[in-house]
Every structure is written in C-alpha cells, then in structure tokens.
Protein backbone atom coordinates (compact mmCIF):
# COMPACT_ATOMS: atom_id res chain seq x y z
CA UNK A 1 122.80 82.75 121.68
CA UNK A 2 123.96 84.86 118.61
CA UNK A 3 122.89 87.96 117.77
CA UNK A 4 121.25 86.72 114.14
CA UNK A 5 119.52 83.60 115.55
CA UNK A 6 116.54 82.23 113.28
CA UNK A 7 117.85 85.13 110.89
CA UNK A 8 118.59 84.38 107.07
CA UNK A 9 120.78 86.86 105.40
CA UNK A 10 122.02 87.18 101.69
CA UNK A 11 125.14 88.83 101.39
CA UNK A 12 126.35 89.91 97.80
CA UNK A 13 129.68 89.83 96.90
CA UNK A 14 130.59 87.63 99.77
CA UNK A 15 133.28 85.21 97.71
CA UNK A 16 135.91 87.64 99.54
CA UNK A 17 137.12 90.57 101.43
CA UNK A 18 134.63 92.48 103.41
CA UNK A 19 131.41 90.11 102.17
CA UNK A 20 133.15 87.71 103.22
CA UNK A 21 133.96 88.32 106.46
CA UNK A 22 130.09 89.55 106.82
CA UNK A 23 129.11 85.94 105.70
CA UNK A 24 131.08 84.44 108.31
CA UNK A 25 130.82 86.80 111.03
CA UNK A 26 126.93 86.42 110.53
CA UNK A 27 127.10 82.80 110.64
CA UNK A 28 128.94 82.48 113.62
CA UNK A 29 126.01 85.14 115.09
CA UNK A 30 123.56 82.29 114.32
CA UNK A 31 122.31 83.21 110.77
CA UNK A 32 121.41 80.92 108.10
CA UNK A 33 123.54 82.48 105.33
CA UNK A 34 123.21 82.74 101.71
CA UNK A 35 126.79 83.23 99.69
CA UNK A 36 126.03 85.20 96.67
CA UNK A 37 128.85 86.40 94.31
CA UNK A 38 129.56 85.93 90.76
CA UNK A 39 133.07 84.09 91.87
CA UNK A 40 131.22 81.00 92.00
CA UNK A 41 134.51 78.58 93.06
CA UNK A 42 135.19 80.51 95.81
CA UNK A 43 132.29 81.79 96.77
CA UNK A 44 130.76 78.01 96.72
CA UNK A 45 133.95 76.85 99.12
CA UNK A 46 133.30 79.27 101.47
CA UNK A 47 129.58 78.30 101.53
CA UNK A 48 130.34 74.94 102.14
CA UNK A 49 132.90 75.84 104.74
CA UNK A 50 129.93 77.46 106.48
CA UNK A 51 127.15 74.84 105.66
CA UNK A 52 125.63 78.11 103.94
CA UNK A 53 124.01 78.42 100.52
CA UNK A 54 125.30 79.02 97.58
CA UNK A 55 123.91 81.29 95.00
CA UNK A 56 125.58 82.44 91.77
CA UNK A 57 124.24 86.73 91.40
CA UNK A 58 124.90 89.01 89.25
CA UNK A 59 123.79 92.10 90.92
CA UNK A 60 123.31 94.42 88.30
CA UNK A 61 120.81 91.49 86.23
CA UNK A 62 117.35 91.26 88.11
CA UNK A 63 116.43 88.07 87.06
CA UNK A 64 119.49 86.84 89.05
CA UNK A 65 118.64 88.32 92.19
CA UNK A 66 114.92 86.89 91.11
CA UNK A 67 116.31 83.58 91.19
CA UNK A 68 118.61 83.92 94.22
CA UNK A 69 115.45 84.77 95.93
CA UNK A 70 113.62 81.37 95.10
CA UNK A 71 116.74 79.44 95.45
CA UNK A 72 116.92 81.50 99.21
CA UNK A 73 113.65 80.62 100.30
CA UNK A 74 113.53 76.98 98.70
CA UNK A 75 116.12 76.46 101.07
CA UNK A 76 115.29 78.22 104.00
CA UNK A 77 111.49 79.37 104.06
CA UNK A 78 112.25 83.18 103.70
CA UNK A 79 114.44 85.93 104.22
CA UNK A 80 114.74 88.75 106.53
CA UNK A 81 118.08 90.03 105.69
CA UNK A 82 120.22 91.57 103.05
CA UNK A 83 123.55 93.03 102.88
CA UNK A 84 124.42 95.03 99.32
CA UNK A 85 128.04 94.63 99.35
CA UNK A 86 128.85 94.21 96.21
CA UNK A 87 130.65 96.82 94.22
CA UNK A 88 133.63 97.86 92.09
CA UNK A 89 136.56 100.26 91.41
CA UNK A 90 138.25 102.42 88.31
CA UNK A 91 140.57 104.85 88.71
CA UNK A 92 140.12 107.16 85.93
CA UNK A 93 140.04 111.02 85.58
CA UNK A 94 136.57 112.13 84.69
CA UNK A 95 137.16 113.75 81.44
CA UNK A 96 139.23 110.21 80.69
CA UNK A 97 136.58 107.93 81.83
CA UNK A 98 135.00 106.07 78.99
CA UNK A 99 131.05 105.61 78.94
CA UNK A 100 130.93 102.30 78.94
CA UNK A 101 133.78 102.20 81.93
CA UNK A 102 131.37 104.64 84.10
CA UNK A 103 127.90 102.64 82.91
CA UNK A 104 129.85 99.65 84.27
CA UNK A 105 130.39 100.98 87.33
CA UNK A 106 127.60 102.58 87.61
CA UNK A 107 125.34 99.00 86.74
CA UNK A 108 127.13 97.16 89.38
CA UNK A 109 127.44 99.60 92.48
CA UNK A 110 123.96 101.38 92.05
CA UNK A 111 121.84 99.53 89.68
CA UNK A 112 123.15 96.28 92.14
CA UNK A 113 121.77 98.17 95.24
CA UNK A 114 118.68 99.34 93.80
CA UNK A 115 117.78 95.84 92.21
CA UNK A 116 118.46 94.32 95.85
CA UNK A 117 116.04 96.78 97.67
CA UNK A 118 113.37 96.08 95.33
CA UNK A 119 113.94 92.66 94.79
CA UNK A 120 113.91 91.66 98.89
CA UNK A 121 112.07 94.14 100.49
CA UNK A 122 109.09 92.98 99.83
CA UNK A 123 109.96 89.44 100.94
CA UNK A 124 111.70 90.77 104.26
CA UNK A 125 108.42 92.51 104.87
CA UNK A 126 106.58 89.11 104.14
CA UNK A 127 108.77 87.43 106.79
CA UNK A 128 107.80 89.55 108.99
CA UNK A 129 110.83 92.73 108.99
CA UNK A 130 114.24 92.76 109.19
CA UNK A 131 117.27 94.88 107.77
CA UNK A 132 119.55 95.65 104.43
CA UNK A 133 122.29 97.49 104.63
CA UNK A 134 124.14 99.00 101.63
CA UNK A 135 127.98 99.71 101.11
CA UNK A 136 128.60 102.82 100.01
CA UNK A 137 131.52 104.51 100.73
CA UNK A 138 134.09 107.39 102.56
CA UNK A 139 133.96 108.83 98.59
CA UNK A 140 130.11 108.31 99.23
CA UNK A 141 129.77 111.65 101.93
CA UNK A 142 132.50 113.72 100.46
CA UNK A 143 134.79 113.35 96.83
CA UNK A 144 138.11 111.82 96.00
CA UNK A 145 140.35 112.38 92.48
CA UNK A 146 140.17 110.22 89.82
CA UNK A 147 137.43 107.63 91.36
CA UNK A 148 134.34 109.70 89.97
CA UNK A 149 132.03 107.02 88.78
CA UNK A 150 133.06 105.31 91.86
CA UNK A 151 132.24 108.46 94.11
CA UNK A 152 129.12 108.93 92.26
CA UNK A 153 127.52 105.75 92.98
CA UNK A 154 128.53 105.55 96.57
CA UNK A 155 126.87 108.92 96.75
CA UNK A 156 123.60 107.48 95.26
CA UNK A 157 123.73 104.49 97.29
CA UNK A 158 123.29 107.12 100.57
CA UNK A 159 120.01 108.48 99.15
CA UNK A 160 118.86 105.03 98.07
CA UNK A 161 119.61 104.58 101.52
CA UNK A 162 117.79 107.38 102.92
CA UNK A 163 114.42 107.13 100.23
CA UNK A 164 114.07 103.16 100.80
CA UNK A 165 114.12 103.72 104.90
CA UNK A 166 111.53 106.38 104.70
CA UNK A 167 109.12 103.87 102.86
CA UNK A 168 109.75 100.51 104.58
CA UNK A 169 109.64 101.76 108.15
CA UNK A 170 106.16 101.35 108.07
CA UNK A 171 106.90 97.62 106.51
CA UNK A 172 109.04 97.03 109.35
CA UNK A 173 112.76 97.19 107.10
CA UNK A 174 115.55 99.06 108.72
CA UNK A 175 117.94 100.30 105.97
CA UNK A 176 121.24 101.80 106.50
CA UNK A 177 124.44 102.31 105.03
CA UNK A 178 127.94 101.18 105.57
CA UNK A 179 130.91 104.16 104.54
CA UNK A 180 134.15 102.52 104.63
CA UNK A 181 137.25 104.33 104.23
CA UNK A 182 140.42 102.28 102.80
CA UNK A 183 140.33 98.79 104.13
CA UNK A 184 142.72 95.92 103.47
CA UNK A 185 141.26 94.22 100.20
CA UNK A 186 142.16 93.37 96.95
CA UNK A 187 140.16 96.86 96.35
CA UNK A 188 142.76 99.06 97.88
CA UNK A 189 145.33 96.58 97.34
CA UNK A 190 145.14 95.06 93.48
CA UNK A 191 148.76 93.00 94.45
CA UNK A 192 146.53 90.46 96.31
CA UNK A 193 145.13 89.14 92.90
CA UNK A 194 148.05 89.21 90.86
CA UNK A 195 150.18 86.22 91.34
CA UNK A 196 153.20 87.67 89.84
CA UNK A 197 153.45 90.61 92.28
CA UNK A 198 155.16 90.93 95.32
CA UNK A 199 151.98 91.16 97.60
CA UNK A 200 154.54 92.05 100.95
CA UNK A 201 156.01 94.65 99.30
CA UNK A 202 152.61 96.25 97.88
CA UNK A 203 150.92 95.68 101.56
CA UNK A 204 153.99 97.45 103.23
CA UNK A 205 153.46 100.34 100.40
CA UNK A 206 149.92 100.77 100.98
CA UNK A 207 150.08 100.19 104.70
CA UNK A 208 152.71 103.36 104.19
CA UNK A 209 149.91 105.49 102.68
CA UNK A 210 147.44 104.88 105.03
CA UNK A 211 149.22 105.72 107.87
CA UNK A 212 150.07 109.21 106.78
CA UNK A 213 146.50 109.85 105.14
CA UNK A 214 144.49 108.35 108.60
CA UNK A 215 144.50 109.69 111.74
CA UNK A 216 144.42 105.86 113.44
CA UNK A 217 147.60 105.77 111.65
CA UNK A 218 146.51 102.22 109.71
CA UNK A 219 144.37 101.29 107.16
CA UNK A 220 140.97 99.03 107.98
CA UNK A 221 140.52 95.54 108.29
CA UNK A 222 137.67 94.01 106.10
CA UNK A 223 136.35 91.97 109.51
CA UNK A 224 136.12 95.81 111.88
CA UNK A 225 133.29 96.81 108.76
CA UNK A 226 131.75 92.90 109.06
CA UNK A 227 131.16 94.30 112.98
CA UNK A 228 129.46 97.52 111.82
CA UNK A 229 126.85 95.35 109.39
CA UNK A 230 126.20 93.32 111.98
CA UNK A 231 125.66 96.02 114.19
CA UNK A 232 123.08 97.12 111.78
CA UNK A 233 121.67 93.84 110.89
CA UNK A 234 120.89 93.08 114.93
CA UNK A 235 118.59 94.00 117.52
CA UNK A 236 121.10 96.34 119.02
CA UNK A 237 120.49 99.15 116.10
CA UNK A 238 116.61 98.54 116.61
CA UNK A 239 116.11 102.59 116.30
CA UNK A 240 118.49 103.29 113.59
CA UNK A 241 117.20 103.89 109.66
CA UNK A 242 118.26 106.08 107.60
CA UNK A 243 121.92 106.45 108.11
CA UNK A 244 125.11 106.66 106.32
CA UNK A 245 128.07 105.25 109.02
CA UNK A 246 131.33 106.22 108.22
CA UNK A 247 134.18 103.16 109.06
CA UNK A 248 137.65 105.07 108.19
CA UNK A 249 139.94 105.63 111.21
CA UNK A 250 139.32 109.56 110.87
CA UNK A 251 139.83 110.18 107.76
CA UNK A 252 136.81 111.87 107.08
CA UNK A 253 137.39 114.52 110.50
CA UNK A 254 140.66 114.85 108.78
CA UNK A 255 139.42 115.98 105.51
CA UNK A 256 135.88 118.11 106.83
CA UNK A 257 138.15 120.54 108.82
CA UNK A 258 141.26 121.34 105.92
C-alpha cells in the first residue's frame, strides 16, 4: 500500500524540477495526480507518463486555478490535496529592482499560494480533509543579497502558512511549509535551460559553491524535498500544522550562529 492511497493531489509547477519529482513520487505513493504547470508540453508528457491529469494553471490568475479545480474533480470526484510549488527567481539588488520585476515575482510566488489556499481549501474540506503544503524557502526564515522580492515572498508564504493552519484545523486541512535551501534545478542552475551552455561545466561550478557554503558539503536534490512533501502530505505528519521545514544541508545552523 502507498502512503497517498485513494488521495488526489494537484501539484503546481510540476512540468519539472522539484514539482516534478513531487508528482511522481506521489504517484508511485498511490495518488491520483493532477500535473498543473503553465509548460503545458512537458508538463502534459509527464502526465501521460504517469496516467495523471493534465491541467494548464497559471497560478497567479484565479480563474485558472477555478478551472483546474472542475477539470480535477470532473476527473476524479474531488480533491484532498495540494502542493503550492510553483514559484520564481530574479536576482536583482533592491534599489535596482524594477516594479514591475518585483510585482511579477511577487504575483506568482505569493499571490500563486494565496489563490491556491483559497481556491482548494474549501473543496479539501468538502472531501472530507487533507493537506497543502507551500514552498517557501531557506531566504523565507532568514535574508539573502540581491534576491529581495524573492526573499520577501518566501517570507509571506510562512505566515500564509501559519494564518491558513490556524483556520482550517477545525476544517480538518493540515498546512505546512516546505524551506528548501539550494537544490539542483534549473533555479540554482540557469545552464540546464540554455542549450548553448556547457551544462557540465556550470553543474561542476555550482556543485563548487555549494560545497563550501553547506555544511553537508553538496547542494540538494529536487527528489530529497519531493520526500519532505510527502512527509507532509501523509498520515505520518498527522499532528503537524503550522510549520515552516527547512531542507538545506545546514545551511541555515551555519548562518544563525555567524
């Protein structure tokens, strides 16, 4: 038996990297899966590759997760399960960060999470309870240079956290946040969507940085922060809402005690 039997869990921004890997670590676990991204050729191969459903969304637009929803339930009667992992990331210093480069960020990362709490708690609660959990961030419980509307959404996506699980306990919804450090995705590692750059070359460079900046001496892998959601989407985290867990090989002990 998997751990997500008779579940049915939308994942945002599971086309690639760490949604991905939460789509098909939660299929394997027995949930019925629905693939939602805005990368609609990959994200519909991968949904076929895990007789899962499709759904184009555009997390920061609510009548996309509206019609996700329908399309959700159409095919499998409800849903009992979200995971906001959708999100993006400019470097820019603060006092060089353009409004409509910070709005951006700040539409997709919070806005996305927000929409998806309000959009699918009510029908988790309807199916009878379940769990979301959100992706913030390392930057999300402390700060970083020159990632600031990054930082600041992560940081709002912890009290989001913190203010939905205080008023859906009673509904029976567990919320709780994911804070990874740097983990090996096109995120931390542009290279692996360009394909004129040398991709070894930029993986042995950041691979470099990590080890130096993380106390596990590596940088994550997108499939060890699939393990923590599930963790958090399953029975085993039945008395656990509310919390921010931080995924970063140390780096955070590193950084509270300098």
């Amino acid at each position: 038996m998997g751990k997500l039997d008779g579940r049915v869990v939308l994942v945002t921004g599971a086309a690639r990297g760490q949604g991905e890997q939460e789509a098909r670590l939660f299929a394997a676990e027995g949930a019925r899966v629905v693939v939602a991204d805005v990368l609609d050729d990959p994200g519909e191969k991968l949904a076929k590759e895990l007789g899962a459903l499709y759904v184009h969304l555009d997390v920061s637009r609510e009548e996309d997760w509206t019609s996700a929803v329908a399309a959700a339930k159409e095919a499998y009667g409800k849903v009992d399960g979200l995971v906001n992992n959708a999100g993006i990331l400019r470097f820019n210093s603060l006092v060089d960060t353009p409004l409509d480069e910070f709005m951006q960020v700040v539409q997709v990362n919070q806005v996305g999470v927000f929409l998806g709490i309000k959009t699918l708690a009510p029908e988790i609660e309807a199916a009878g309870g379940g769990t979301v959990v959100n992706t913030a961030s390392y930057t999300g419980v402390t700060g970083m240079a020159y990632v600031g509307a990054y930082s600041a959404t992560k940081h709002a996506i912890v009290g989001l956290t913190r203010v939905a699980a205080l008023e859906l306990a009673p509904k029976g919804v567990r919320v709780n946040a994911v804070c990874p450090g740097a983990i090996d995705t096109a995120m931390s590692n542009p290279a692996l969507l360009d394909p004129t750059a040398d991709v070894e070359a930029s993986s042995a460079g950041v691979e470099r940085l990590y080890r130096k900046l993380v106390p596990m001496g590596r940088i994550g892998k997108p499939e060890e922060v699939a393990r923590l959601a599930l963790f958090l989407s399953s029975e085993d985290s039945s008395y656990i809402t509310g919390q921010p867990f931080v995924i970063d090989g140390g780096w955070l002990a590193g950084v509270s005690v300098m």
